[in-house]
PDB file of N, CA and C in Angstrom:
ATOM      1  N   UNK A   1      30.666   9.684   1.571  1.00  0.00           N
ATOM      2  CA  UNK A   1      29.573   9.605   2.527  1.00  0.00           C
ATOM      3  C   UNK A   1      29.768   8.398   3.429  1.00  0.00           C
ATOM      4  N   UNK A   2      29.830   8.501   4.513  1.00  0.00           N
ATOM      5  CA  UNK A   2      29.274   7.476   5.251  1.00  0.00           C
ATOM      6  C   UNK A   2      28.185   6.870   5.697  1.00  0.00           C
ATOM      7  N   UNK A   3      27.265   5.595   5.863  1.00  0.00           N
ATOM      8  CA  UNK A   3      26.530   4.630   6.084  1.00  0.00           C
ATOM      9  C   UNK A   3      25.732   5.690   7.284  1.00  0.00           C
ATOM     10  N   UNK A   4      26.095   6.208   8.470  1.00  0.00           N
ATOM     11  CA  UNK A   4      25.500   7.010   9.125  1.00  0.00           C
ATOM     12  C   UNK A   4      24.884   8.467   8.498  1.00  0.00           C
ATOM     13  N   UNK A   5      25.633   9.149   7.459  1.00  0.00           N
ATOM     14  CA  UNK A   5      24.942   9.905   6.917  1.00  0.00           C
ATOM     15  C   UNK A   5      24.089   9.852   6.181  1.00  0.00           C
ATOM     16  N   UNK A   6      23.968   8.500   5.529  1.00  0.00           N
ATOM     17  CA  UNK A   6      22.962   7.725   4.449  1.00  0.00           C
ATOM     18  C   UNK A   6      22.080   7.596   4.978  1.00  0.00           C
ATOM     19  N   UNK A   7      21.714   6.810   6.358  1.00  0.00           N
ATOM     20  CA  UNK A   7      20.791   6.621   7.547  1.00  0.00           C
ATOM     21  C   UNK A   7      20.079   7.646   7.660  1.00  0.00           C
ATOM     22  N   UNK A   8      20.859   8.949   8.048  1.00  0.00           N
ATOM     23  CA  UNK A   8      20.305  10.465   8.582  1.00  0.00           C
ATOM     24  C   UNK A   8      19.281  10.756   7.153  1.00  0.00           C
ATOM     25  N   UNK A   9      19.867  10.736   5.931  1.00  0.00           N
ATOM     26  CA  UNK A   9      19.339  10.840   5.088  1.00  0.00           C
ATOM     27  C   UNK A   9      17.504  10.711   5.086  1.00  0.00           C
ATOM     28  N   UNK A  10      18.173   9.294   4.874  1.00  0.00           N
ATOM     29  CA  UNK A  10      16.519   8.434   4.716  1.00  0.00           C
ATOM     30  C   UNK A  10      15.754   8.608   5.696  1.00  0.00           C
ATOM     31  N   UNK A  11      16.303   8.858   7.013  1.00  0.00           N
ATOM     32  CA  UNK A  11      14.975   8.994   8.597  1.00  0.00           C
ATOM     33  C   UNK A  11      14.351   9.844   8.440  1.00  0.00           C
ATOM     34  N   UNK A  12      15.150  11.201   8.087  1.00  0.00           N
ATOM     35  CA  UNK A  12      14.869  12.379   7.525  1.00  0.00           C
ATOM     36  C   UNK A  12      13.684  12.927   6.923  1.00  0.00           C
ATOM     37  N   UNK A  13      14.064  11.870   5.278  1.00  0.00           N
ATOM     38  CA  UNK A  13      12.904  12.052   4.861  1.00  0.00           C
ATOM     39  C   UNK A  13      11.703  11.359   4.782  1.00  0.00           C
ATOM     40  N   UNK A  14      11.946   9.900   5.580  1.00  0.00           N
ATOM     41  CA  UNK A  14      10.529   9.241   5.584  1.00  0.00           C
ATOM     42  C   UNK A  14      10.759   9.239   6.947  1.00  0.00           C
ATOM     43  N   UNK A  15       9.954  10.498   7.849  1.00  0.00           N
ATOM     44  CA  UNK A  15       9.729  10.102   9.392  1.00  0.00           C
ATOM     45  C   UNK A  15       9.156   9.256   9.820  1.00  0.00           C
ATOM     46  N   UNK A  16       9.985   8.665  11.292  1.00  0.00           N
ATOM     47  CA  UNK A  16       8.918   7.776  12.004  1.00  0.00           C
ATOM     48  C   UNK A  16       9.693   6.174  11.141  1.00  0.00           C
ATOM     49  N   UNK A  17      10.182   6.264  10.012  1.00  0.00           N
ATOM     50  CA  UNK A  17      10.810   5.162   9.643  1.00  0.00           C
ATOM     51  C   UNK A  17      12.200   4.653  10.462  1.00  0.00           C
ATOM     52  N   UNK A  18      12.874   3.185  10.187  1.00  0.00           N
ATOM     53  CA  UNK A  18      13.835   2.536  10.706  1.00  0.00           C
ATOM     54  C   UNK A  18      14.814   1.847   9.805  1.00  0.00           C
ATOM     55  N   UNK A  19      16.173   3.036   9.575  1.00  0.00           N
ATOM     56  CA  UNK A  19      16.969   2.470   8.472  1.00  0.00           C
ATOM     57  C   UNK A  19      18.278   1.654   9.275  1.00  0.00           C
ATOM     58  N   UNK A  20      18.707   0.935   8.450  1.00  0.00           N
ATOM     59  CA  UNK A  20      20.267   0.272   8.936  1.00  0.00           C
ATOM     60  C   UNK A  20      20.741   0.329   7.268  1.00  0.00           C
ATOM     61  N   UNK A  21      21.875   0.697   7.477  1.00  0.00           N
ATOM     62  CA  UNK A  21      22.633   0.684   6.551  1.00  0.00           C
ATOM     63  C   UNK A  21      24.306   0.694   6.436  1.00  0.00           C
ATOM     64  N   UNK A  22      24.428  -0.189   5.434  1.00  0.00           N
ATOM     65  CA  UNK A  22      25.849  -0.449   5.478  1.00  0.00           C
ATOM     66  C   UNK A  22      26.360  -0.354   3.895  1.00  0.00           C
ATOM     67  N   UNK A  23      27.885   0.058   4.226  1.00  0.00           N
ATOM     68  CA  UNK A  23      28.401   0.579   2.879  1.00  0.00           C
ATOM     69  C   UNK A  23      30.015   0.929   3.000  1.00  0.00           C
ATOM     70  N   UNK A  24      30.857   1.288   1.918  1.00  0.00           N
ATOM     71  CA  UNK A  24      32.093   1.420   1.476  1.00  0.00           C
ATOM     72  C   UNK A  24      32.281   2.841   1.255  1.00  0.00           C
ATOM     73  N   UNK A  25      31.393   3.911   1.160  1.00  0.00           N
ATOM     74  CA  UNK A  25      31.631   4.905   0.909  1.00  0.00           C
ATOM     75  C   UNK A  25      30.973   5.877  -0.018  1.00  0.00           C
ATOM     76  N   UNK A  26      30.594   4.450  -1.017  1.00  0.00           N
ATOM     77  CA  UNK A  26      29.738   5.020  -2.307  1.00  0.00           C
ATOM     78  C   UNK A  26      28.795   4.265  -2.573  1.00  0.00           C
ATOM     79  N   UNK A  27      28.581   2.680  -2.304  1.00  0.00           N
ATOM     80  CA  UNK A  27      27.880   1.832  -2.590  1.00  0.00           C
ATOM     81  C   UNK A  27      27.743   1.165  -1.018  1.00  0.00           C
ATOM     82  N   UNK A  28      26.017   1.723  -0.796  1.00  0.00           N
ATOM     83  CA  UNK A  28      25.566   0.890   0.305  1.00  0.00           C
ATOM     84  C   UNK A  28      24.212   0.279   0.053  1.00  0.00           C
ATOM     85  N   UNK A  29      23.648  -0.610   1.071  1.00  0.00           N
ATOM     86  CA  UNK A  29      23.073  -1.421   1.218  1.00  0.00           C
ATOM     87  C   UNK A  29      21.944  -0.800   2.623  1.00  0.00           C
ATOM     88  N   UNK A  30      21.066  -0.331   2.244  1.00  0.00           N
ATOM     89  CA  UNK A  30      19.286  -0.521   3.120  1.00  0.00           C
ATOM     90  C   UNK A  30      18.625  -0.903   3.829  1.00  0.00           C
ATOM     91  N   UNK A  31      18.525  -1.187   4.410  1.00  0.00           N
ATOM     92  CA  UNK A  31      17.553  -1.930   4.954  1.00  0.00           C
ATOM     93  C   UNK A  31      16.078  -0.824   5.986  1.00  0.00           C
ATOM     94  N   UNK A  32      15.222  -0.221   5.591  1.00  0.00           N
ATOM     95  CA  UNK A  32      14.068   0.796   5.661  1.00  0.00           C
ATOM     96  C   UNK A  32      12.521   0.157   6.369  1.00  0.00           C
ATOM     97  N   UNK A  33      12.511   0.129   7.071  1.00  0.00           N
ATOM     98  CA  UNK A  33      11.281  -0.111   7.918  1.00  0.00           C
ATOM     99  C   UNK A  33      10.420   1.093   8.239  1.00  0.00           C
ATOM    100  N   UNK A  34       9.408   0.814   7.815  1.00  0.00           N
ATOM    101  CA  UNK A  34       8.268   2.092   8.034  1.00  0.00           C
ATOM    102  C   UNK A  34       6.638   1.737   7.317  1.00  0.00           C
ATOM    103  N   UNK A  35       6.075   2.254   8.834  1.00  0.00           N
ATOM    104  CA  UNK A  35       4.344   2.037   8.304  1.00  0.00           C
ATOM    105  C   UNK A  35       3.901   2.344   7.326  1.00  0.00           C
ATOM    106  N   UNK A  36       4.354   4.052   6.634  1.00  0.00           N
ATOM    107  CA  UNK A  36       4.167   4.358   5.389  1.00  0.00           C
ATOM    108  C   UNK A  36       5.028   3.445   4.207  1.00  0.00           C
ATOM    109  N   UNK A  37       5.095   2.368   4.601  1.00  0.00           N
ATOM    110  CA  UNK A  37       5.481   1.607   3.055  1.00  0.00           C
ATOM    111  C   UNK A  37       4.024   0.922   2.736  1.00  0.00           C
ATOM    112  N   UNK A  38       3.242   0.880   4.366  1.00  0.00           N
ATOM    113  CA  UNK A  38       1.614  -0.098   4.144  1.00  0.00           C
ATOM    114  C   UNK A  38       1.059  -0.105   2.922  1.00  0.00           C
ATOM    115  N   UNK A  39       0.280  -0.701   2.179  1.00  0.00           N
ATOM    116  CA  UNK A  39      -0.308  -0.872   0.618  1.00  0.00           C
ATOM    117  C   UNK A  39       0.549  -0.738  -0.397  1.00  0.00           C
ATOM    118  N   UNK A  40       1.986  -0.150  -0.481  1.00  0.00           N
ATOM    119  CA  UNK A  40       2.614  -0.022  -1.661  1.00  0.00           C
ATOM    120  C   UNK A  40       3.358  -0.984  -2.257  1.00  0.00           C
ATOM    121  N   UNK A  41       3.280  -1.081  -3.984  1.00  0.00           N
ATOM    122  CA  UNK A  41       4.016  -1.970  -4.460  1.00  0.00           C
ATOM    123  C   UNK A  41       5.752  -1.663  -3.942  1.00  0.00           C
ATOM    124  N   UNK A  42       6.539  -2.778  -4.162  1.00  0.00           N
ATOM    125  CA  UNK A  42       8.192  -3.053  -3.482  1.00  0.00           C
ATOM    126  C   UNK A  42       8.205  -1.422  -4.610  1.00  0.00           C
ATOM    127  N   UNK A  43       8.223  -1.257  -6.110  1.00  0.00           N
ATOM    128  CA  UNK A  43       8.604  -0.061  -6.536  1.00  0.00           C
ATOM    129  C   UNK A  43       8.748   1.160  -6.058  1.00  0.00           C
ATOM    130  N   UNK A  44       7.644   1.424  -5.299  1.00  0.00           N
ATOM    131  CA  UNK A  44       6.736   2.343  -5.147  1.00  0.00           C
ATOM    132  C   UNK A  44       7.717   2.549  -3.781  1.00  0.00           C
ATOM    133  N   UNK A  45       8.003   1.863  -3.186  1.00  0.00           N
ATOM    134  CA  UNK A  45       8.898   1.546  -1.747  1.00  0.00           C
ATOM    135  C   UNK A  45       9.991   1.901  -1.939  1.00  0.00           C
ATOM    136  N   UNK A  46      10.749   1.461  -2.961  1.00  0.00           N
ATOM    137  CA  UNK A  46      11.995   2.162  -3.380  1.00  0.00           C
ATOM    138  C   UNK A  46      11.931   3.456  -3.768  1.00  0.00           C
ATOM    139  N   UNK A  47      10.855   3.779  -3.965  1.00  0.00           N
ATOM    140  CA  UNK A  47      10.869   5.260  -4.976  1.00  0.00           C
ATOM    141  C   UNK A  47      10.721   5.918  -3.699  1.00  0.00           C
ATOM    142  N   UNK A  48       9.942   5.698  -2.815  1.00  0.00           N
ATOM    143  CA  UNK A  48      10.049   6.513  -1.257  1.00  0.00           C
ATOM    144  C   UNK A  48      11.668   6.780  -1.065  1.00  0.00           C
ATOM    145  N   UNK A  49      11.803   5.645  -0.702  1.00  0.00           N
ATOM    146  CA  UNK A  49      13.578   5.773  -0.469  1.00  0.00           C
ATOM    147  C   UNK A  49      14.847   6.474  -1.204  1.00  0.00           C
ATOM    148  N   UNK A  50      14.340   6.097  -2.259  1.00  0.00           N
ATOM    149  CA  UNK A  50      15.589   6.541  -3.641  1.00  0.00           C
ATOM    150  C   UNK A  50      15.245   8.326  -3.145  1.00  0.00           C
ATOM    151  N   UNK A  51      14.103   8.585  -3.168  1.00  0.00           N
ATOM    152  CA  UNK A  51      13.644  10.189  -2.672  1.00  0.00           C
ATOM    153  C   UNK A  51      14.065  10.647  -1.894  1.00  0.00           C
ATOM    154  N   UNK A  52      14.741  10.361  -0.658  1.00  0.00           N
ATOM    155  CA  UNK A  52      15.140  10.687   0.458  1.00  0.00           C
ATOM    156  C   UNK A  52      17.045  11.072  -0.195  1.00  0.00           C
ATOM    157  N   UNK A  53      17.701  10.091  -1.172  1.00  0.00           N
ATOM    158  CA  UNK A  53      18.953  10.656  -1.789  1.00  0.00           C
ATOM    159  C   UNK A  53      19.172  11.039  -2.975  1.00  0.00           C
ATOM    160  N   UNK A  54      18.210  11.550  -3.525  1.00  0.00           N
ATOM    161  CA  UNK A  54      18.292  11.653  -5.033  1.00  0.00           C
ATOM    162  C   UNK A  54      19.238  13.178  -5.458  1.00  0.00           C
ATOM    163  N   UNK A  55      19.197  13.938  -4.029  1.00  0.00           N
ATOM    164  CA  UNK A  55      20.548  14.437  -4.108  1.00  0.00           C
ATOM    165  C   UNK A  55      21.705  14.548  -4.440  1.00  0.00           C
ATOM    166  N   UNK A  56      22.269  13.483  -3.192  1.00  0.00           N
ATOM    167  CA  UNK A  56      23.237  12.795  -3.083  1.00  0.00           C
ATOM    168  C   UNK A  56      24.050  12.119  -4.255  1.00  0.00           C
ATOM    169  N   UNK A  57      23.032  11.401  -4.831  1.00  0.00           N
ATOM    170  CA  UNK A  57      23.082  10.368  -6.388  1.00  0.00           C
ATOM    171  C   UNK A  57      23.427  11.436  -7.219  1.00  0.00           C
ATOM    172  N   UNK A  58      22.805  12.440  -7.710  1.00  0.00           N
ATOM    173  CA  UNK A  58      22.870  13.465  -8.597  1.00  0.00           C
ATOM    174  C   UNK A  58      24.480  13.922  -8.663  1.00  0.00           C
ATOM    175  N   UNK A  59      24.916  14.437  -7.359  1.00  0.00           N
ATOM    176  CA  UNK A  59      25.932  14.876  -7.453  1.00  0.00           C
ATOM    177  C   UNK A  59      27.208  14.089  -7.194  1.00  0.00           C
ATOM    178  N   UNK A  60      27.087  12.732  -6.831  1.00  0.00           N
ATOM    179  CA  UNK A  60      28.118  11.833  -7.362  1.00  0.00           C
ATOM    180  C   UNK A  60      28.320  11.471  -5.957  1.00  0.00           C
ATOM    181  N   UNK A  61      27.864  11.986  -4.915  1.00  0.00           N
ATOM    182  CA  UNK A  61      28.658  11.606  -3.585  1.00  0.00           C
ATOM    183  C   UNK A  61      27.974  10.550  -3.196  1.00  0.00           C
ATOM    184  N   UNK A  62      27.132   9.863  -4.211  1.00  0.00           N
ATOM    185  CA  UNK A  62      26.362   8.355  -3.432  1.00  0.00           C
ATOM    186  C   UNK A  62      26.119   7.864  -4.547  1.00  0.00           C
ATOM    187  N   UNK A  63      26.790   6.909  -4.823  1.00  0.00           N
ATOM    188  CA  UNK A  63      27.286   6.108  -6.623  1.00  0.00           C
ATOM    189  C   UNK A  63      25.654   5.148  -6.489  1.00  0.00           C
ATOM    190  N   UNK A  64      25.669   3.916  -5.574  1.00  0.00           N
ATOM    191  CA  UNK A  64      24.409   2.703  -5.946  1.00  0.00           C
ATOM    192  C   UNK A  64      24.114   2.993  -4.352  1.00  0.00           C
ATOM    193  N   UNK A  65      22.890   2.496  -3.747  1.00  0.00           N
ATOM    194  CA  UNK A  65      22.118   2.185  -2.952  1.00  0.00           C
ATOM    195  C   UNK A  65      21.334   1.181  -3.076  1.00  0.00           C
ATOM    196  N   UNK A  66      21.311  -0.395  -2.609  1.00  0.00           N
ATOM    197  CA  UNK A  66      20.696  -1.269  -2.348  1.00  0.00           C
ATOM    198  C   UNK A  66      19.640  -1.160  -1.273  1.00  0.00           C
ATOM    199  N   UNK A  67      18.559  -1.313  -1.514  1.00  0.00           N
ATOM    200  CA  UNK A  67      16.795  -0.726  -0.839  1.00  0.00           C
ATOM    201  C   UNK A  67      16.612  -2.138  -0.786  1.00  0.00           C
ATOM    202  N   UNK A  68      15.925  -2.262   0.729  1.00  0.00           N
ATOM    203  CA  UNK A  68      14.803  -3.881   1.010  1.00  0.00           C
ATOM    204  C   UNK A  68      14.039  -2.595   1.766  1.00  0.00           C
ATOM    205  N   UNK A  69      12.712  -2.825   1.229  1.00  0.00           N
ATOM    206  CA  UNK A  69      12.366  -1.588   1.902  1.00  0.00           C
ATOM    207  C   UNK A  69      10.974  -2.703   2.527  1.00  0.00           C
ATOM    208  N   UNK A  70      10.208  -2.683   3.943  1.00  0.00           N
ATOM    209  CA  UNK A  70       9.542  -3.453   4.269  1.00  0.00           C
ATOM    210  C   UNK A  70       8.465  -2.841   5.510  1.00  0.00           C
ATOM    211  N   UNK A  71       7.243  -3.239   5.639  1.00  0.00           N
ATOM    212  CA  UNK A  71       6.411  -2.457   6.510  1.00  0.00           C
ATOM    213  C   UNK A  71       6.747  -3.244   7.658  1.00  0.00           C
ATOM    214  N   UNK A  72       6.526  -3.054   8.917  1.00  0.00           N
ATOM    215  CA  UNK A  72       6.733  -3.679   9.984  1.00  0.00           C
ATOM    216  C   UNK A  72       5.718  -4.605  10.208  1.00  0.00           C
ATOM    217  N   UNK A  73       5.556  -5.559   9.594  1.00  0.00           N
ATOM    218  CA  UNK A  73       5.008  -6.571   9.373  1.00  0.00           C
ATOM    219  C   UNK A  73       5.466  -7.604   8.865  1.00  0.00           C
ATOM    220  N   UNK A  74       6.243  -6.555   7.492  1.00  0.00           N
ATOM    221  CA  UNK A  74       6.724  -7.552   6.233  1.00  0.00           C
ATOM    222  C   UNK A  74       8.050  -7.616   6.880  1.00  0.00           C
ATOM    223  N   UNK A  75       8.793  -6.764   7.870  1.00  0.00           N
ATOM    224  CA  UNK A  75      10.139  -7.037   8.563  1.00  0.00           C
ATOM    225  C   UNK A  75      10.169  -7.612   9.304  1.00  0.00           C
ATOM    226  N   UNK A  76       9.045  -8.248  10.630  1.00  0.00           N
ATOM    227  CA  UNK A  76       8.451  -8.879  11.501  1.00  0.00           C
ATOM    228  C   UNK A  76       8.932 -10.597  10.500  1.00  0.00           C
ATOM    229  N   UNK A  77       7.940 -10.793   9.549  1.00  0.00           N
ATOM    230  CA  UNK A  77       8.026 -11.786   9.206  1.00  0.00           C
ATOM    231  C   UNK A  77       9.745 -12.176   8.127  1.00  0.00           C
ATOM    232  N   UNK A  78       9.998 -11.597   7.592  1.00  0.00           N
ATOM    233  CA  UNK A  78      11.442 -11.406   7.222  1.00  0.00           C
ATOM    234  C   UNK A  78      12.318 -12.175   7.754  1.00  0.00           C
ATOM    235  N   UNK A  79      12.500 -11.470   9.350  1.00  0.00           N
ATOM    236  CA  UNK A  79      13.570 -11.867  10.236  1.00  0.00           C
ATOM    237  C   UNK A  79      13.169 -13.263  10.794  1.00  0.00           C
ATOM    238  N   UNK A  80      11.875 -13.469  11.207  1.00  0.00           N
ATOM    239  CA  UNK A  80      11.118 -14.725  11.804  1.00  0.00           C
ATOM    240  C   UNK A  80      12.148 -15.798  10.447  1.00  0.00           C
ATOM    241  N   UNK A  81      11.522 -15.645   9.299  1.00  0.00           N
ATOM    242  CA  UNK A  81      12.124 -16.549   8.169  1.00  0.00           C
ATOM    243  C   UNK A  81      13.734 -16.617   8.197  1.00  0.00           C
ATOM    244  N   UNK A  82      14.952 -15.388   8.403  1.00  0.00           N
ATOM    245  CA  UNK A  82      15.932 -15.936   8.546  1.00  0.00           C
ATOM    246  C   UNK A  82      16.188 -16.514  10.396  1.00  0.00           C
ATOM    247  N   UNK A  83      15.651 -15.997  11.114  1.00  0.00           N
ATOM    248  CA  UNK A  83      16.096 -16.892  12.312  1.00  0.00           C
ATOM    249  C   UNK A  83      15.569 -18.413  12.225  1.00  0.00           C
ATOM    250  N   UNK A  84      14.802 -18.945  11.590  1.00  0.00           N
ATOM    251  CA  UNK A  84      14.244 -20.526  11.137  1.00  0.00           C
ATOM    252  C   UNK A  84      14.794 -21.455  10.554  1.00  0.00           C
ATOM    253  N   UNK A  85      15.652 -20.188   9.490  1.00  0.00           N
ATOM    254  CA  UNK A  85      16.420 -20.910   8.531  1.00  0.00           C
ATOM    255  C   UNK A  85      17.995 -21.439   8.645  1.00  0.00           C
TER     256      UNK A  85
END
């Protein structure tokens, strides 16, 4: 799989969301922005996400996925904290 099909994945299934993702083939890395993460515990955020490939995972063509999953608020302030730092 590639990082763009991982992307397609997740937009897919949480519409209206904003993924970036990067990866080797089998093991990528998340990054998920979307209003529907509003009120939920970080779990509960991953479990949105993990949902969108649980496919994928099943049948071997997507080994780990690293999730920061964040409402546009909590990504707002995120980035503010690494551009400071």
């Amino acid at each position: 799989m590639s990082p763009d099909e991982v992307k397609q994945l997740i937009e897919a299934g949480i519409p209206g969301c904003e993924a970036t993702v990067n990866g080797d083939g089998s093991h990528f890395d998340a990054i998920v922005v979307s209003p529907d993460f509003e009120g939920l515990s970080p779990v509960k955020k991953q479990q949105m996400v993990y949902g969108t490939v649980t496919d994928k995972i099943t049948s071997g063509e997507l080994h780990a996925l690293s999730i920061k999953a964040y409402t546009p608020d909590e990504w707002e302030k995120a980035r503010e904290l690494q551009i400071s730092s």
